[in-house]
N, C-alpha and C. Protein backbone atom coordinates (compact mmCIF):
# COMPACT_ATOMS: atom_id res chain seq x y z
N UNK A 1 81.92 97.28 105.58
CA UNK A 1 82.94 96.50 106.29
C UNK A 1 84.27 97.24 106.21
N UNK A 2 84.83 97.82 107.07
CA UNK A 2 85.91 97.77 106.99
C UNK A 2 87.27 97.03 106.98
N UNK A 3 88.39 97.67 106.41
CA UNK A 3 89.26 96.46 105.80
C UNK A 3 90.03 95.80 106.67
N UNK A 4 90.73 94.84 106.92
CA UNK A 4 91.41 93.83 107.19
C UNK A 4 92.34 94.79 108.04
N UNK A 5 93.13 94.40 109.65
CA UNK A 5 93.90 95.06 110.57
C UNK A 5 94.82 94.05 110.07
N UNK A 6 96.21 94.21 109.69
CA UNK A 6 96.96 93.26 108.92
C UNK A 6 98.15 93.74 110.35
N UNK A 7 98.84 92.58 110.87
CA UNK A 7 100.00 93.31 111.52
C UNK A 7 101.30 92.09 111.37
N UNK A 8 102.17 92.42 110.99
CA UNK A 8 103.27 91.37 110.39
C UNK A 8 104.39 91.49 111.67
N UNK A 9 104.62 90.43 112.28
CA UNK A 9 105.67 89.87 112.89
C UNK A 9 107.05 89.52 113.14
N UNK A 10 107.85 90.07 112.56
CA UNK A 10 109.42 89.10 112.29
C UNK A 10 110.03 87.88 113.75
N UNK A 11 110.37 87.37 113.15
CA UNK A 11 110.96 86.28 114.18
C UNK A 11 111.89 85.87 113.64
N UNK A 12 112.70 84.76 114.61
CA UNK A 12 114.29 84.30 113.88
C UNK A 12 113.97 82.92 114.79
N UNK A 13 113.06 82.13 114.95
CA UNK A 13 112.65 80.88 115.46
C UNK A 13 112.55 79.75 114.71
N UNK A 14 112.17 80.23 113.04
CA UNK A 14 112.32 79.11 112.02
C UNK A 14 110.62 78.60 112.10
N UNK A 15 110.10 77.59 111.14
CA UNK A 15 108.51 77.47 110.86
C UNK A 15 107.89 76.91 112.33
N UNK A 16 108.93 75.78 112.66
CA UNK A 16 108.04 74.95 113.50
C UNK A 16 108.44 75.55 114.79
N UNK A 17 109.23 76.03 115.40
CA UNK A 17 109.44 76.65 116.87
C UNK A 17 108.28 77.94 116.53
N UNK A 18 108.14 78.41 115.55
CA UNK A 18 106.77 79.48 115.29
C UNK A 18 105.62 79.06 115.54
N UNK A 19 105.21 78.07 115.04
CA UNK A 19 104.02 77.37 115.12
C UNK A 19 104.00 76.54 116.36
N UNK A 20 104.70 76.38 117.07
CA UNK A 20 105.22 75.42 118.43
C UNK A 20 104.07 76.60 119.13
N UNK A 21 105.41 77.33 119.27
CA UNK A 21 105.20 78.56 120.21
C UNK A 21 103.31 79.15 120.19
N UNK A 22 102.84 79.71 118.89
CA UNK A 22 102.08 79.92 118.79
C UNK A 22 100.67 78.91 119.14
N UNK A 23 100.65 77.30 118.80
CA UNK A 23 99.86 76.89 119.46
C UNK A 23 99.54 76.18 120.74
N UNK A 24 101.13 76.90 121.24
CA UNK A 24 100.71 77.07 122.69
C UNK A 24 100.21 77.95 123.68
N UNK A 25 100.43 78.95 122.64
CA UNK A 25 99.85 80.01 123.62
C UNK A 25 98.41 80.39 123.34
N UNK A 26 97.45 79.58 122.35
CA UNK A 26 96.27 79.84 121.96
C UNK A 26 95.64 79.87 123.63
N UNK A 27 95.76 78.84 124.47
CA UNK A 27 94.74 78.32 125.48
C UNK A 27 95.50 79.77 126.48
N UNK A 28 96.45 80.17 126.42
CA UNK A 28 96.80 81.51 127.02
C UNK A 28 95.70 82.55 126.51
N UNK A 29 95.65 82.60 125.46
CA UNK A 29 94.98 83.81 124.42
C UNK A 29 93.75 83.49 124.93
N UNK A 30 92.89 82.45 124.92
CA UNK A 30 91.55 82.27 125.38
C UNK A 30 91.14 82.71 126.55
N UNK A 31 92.37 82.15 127.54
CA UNK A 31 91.72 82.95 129.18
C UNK A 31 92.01 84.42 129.05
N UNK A 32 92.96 84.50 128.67
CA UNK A 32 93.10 85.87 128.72
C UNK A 32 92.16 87.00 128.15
N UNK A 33 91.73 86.66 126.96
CA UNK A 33 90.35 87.43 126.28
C UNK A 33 89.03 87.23 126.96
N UNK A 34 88.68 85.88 127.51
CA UNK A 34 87.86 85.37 128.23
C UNK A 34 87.80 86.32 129.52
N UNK A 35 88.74 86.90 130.46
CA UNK A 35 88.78 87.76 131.63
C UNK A 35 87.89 89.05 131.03
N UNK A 36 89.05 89.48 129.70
CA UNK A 36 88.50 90.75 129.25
C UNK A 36 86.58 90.93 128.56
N UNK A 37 86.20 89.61 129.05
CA UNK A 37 84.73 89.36 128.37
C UNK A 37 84.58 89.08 127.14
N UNK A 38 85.44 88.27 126.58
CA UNK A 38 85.79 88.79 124.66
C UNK A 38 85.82 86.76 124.92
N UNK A 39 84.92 86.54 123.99
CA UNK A 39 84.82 84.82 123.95
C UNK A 39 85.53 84.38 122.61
N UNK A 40 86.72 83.34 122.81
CA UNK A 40 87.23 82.70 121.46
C UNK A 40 86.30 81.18 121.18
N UNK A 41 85.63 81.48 119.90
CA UNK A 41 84.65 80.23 119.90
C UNK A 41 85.13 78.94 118.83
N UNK A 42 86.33 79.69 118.18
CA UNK A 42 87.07 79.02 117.49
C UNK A 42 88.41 79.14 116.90
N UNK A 43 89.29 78.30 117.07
CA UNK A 43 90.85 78.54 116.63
C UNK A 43 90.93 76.92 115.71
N UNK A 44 91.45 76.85 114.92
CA UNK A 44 92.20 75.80 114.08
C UNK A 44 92.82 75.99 113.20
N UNK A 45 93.34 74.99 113.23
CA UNK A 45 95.10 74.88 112.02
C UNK A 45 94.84 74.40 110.81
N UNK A 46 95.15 74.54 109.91
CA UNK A 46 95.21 73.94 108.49
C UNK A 46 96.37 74.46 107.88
N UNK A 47 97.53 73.62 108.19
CA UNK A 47 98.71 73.67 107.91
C UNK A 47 99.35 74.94 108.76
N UNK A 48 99.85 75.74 108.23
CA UNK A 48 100.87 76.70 108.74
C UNK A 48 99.53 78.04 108.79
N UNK A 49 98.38 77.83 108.57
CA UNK A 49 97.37 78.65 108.63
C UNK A 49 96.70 78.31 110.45
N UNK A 50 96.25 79.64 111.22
CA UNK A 50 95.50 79.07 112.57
C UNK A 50 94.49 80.30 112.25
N UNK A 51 92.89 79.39 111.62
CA UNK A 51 92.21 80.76 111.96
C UNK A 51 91.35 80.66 113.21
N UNK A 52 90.40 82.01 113.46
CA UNK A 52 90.13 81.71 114.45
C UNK A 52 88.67 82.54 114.66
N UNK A 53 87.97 82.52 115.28
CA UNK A 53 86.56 83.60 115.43
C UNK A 53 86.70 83.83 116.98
N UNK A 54 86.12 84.84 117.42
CA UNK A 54 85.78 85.82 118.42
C UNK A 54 84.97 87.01 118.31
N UNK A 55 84.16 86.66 119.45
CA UNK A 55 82.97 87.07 120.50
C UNK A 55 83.53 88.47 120.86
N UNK A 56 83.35 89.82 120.44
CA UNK A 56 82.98 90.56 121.31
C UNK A 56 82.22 91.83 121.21
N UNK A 57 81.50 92.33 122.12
CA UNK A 57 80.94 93.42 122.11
C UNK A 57 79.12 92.80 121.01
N UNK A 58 79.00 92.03 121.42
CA UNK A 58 77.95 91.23 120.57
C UNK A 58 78.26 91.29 118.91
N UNK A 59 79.59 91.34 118.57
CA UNK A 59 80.05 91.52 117.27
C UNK A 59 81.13 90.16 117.00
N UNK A 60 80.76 89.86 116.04
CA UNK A 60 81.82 88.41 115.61
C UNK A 60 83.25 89.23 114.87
N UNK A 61 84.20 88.30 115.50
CA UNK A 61 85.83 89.14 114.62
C UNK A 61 86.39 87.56 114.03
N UNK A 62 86.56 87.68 113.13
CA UNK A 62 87.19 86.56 112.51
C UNK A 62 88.09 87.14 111.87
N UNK A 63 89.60 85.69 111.54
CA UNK A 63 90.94 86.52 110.76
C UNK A 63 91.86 85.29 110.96
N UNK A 64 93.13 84.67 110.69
CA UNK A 64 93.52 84.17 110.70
C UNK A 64 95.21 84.67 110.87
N UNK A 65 96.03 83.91 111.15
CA UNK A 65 97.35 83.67 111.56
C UNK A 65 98.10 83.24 110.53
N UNK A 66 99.27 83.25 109.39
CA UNK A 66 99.82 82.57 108.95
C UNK A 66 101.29 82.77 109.88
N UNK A 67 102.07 81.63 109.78
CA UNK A 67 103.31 81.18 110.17
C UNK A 67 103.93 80.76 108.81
N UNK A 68 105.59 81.84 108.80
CA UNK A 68 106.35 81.31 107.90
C UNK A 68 107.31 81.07 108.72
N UNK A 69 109.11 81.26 108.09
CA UNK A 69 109.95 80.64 108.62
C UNK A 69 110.66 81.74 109.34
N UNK A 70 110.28 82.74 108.83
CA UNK A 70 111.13 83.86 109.78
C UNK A 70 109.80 85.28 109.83
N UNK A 71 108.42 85.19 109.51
CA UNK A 71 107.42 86.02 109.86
C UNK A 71 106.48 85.45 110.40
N UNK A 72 105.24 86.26 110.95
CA UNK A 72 103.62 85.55 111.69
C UNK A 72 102.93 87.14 110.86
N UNK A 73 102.12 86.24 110.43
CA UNK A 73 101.00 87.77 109.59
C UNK A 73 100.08 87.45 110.13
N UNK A 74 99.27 88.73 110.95
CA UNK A 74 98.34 88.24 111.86
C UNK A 74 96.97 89.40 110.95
N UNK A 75 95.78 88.69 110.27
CA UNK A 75 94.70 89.62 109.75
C UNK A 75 93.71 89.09 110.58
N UNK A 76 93.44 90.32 111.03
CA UNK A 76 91.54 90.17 111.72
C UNK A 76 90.73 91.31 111.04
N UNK A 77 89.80 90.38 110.91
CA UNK A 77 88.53 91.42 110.41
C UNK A 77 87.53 91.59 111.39
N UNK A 78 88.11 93.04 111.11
CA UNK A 78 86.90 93.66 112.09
C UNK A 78 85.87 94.30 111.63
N UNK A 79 84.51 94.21 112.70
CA UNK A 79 83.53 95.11 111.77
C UNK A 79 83.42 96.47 112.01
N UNK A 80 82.51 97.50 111.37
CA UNK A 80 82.98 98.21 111.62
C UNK A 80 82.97 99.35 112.98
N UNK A 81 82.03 98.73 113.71
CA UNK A 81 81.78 99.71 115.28
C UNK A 81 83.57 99.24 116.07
N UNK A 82 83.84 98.44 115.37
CA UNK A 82 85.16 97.30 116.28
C UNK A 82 86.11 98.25 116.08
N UNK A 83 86.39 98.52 114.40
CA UNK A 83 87.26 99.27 113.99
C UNK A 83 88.18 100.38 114.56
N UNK A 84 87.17 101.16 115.23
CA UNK A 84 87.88 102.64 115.88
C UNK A 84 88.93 101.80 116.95
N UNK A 85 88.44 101.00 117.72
CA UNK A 85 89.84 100.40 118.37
C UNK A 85 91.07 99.43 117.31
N UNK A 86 90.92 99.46 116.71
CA UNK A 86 91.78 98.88 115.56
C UNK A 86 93.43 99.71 116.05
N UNK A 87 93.90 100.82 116.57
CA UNK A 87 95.60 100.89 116.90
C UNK A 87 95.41 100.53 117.99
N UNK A 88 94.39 100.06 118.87
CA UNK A 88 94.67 99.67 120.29
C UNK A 88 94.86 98.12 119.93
N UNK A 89 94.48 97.72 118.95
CA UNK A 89 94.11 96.00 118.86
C UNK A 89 95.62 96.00 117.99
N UNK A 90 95.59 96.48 117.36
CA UNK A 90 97.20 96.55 116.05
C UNK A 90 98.31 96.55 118.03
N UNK A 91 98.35 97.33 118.55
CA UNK A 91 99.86 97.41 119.61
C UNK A 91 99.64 96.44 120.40
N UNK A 92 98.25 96.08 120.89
CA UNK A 92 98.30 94.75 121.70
C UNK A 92 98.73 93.42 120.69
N UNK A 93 98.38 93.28 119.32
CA UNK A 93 99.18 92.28 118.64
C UNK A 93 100.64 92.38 118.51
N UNK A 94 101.32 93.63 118.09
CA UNK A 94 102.49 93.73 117.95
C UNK A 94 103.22 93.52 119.23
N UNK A 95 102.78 94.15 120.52
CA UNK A 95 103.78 93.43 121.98
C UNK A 95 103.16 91.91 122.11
N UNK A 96 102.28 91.56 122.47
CA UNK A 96 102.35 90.09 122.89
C UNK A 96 102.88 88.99 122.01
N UNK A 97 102.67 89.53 120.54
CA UNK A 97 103.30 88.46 119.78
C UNK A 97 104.68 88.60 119.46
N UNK A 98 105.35 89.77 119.61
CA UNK A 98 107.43 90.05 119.97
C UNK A 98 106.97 88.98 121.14
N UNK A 99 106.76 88.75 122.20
CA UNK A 99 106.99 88.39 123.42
C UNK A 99 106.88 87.22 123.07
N UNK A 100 106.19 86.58 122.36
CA UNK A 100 105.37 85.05 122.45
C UNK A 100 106.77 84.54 121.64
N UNK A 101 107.19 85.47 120.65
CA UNK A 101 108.07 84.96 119.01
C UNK A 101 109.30 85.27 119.55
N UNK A 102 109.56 85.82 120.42
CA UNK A 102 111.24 86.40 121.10
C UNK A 102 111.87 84.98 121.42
N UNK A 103 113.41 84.87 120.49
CA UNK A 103 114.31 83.66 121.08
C UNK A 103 114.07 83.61 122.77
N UNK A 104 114.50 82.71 123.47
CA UNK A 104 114.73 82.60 124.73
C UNK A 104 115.81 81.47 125.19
């Protein structure tokens, strides 16, 4: 198994405009992976935690979300055929989630 794609967030939104933001854009995240053929079969919250599983490449990725008051630590575990895309999956987390976490 290879180890944990860890990618940390900063924001200046505070806990709950973080967590606002973020579980609104889950049902975004679903179609959107859903186009790319990549199935989300599960997301839920337990507190300031959102984990989640996904479908792809006939390989399961599971990892979870924490939300603090001024970061989002985003770990997915990937296995390891998944891995080699691991800096393509690390820059697609780091732009969409600036975008999702950006004041407005």
């Amino acid at each position: 198994m290879a180890k944990p794609l860890v990618v940390v967030i900063p924001h200046q939104l505070g806990l709950e405009e973080a967590h606002r933001r973020l579980d609104a854009g889950i049902g975004q995240a679903k179609e959107m992976l859903h186009k790319a053929g990549i199935r989300m079969a599960d997301a839920s919250w337990e507190g300031e935690r959102l984990s989640f599983l996904v479908s792809a490449m006939n390989q399961k990725v599971d990892g979870h979300i924490d939300v603090a008051s001024d970061t989002v630590r985003v770990e997915v575990n990937l296995p390891l055929i998944l891995s080699l895309f691991a800096g393509r999956i690390q820059q697609a987390l780091d732009q969409n989630g600036a975008k999702l976490l950006t004041k407005k």
